[in-house]
Protein backbone atom coordinates (compact mmCIF):
# COMPACT_ATOMS: atom_id res chain seq x y z
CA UNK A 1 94.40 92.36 117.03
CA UNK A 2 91.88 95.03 117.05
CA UNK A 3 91.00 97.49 114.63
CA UNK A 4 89.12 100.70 115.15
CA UNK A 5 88.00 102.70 111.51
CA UNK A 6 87.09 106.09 111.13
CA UNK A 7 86.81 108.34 108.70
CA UNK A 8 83.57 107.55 107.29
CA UNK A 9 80.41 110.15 107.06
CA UNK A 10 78.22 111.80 104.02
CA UNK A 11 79.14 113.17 100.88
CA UNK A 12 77.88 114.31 98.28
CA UNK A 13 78.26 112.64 94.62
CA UNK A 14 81.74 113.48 93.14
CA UNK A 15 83.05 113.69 96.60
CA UNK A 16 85.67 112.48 98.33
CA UNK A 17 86.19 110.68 101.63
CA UNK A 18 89.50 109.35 103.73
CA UNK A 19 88.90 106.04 105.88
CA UNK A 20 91.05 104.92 108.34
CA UNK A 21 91.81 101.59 110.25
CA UNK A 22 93.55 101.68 113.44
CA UNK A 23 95.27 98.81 114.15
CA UNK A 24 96.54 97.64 117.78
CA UNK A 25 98.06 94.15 119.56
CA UNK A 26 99.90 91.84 117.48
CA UNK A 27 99.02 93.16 114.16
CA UNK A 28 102.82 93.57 113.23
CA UNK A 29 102.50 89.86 112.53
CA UNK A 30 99.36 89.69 110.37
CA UNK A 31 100.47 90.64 106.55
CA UNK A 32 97.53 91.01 104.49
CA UNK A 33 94.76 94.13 105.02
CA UNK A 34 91.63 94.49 103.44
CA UNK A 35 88.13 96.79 103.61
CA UNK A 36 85.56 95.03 102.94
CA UNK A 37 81.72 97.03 102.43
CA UNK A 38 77.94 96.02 102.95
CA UNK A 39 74.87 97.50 101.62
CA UNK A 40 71.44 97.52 103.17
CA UNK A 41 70.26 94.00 101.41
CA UNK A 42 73.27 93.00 100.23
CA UNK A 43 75.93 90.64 100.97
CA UNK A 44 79.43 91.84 102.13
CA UNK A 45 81.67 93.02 99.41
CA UNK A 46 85.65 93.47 98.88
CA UNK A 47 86.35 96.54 97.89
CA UNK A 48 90.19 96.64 97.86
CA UNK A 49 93.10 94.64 99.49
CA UNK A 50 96.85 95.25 100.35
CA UNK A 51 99.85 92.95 100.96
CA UNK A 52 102.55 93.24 103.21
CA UNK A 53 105.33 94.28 100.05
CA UNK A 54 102.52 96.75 99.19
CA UNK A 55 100.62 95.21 96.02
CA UNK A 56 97.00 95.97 96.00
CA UNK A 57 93.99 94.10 94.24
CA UNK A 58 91.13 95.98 93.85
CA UNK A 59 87.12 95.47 92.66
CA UNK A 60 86.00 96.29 89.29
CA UNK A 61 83.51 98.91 90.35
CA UNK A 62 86.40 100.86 92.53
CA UNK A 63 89.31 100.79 90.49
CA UNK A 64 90.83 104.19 89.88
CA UNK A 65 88.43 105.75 92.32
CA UNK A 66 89.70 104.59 95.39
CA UNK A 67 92.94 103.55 96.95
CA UNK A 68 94.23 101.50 99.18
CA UNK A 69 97.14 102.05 101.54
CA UNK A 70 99.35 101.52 104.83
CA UNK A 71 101.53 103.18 107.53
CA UNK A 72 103.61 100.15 108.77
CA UNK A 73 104.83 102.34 111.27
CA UNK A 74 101.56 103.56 112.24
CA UNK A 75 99.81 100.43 111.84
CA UNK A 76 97.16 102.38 110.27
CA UNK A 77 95.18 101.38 106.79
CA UNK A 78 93.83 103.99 104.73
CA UNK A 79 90.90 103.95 102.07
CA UNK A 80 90.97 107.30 99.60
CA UNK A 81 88.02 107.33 98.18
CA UNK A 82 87.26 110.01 95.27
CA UNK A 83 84.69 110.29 92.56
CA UNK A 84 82.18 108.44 94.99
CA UNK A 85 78.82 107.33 93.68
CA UNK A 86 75.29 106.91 95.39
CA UNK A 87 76.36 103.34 94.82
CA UNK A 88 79.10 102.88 97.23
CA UNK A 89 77.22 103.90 100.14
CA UNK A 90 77.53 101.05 102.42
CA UNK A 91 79.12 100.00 105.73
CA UNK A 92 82.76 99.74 105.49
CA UNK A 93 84.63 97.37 107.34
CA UNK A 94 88.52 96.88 107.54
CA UNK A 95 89.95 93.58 107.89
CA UNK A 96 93.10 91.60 109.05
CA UNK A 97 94.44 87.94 107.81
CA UNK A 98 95.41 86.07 110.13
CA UNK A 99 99.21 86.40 110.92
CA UNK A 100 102.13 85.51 109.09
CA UNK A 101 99.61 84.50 106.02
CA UNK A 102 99.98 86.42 102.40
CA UNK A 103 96.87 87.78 101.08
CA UNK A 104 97.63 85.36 97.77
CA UNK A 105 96.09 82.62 100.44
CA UNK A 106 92.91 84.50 101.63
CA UNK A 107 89.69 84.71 99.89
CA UNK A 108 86.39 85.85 101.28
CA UNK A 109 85.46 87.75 104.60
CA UNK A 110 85.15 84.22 106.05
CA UNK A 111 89.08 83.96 105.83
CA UNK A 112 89.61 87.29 107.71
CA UNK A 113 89.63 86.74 111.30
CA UNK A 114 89.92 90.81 112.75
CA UNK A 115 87.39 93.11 111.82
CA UNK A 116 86.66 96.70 112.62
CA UNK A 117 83.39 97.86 113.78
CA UNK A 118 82.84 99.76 110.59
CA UNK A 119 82.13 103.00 109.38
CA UNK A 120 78.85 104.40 107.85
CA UNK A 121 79.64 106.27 104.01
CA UNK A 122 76.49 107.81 102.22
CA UNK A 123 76.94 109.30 99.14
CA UNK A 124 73.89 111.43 97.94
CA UNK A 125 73.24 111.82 94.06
């Protein structure tokens, strides 16, 4: 599987930003998609996650902000991400389970075995 994202750039506070993950080879197989974000300093951080039947999970500090979504036929992940904050400037990664595994059995970037190279989002204040 591999994943290319896009989308990403700067913004100012209050803005909004699309991300996109790209997905090619066997990812028809692999069920559960999430984006995942690191800060300078910090440690990496799930932001949002999405199941095959289309139920999503996200963080605390994200929720109704951003949203999380996919084009099966596309195999293409999207991030909408509105009201951003100086705060959620950070690398942001999109991530694949491994296949034929529900998100209900992943937890942690260690489970995810695809990753994107990531896309830089800076918010100004």
């Amino acid at each position: 599987v591999q994943l290319v994202e896009s989308g990403g750039g700067s913004v100012q506070a209050g803005g909004s930003l699309r991300l996109s993950c790209a997905a090619s080879g066997y990812a028809h197989d692999t069920y559960c998609r999430v984006w995942f974000r690191q800060a300078p300093g910090k440690g990496r951080e799930e932001v949002a996650r999405i199941s095959r039947d289309g139920s999503t999970i996200y963080a605390d500090s994200v929720k109704g902000r951003f949203t999380i979504s996919r084009d099966h036929d596309k195999h293409t992940l999207y991030l909408q991400m509105n009201s951003l904050k100086f705060e959620d400037t950070a690398m942001y990664y999109c991530a694949v389970g491994p296949p034929y595994l529900s998100c209900d059995y992943l937890s942690g970037s260690g489970a995810f075995p695809y990753w994107g190279q990531g896309t830089q989002v800076t918010v100004s204040s």
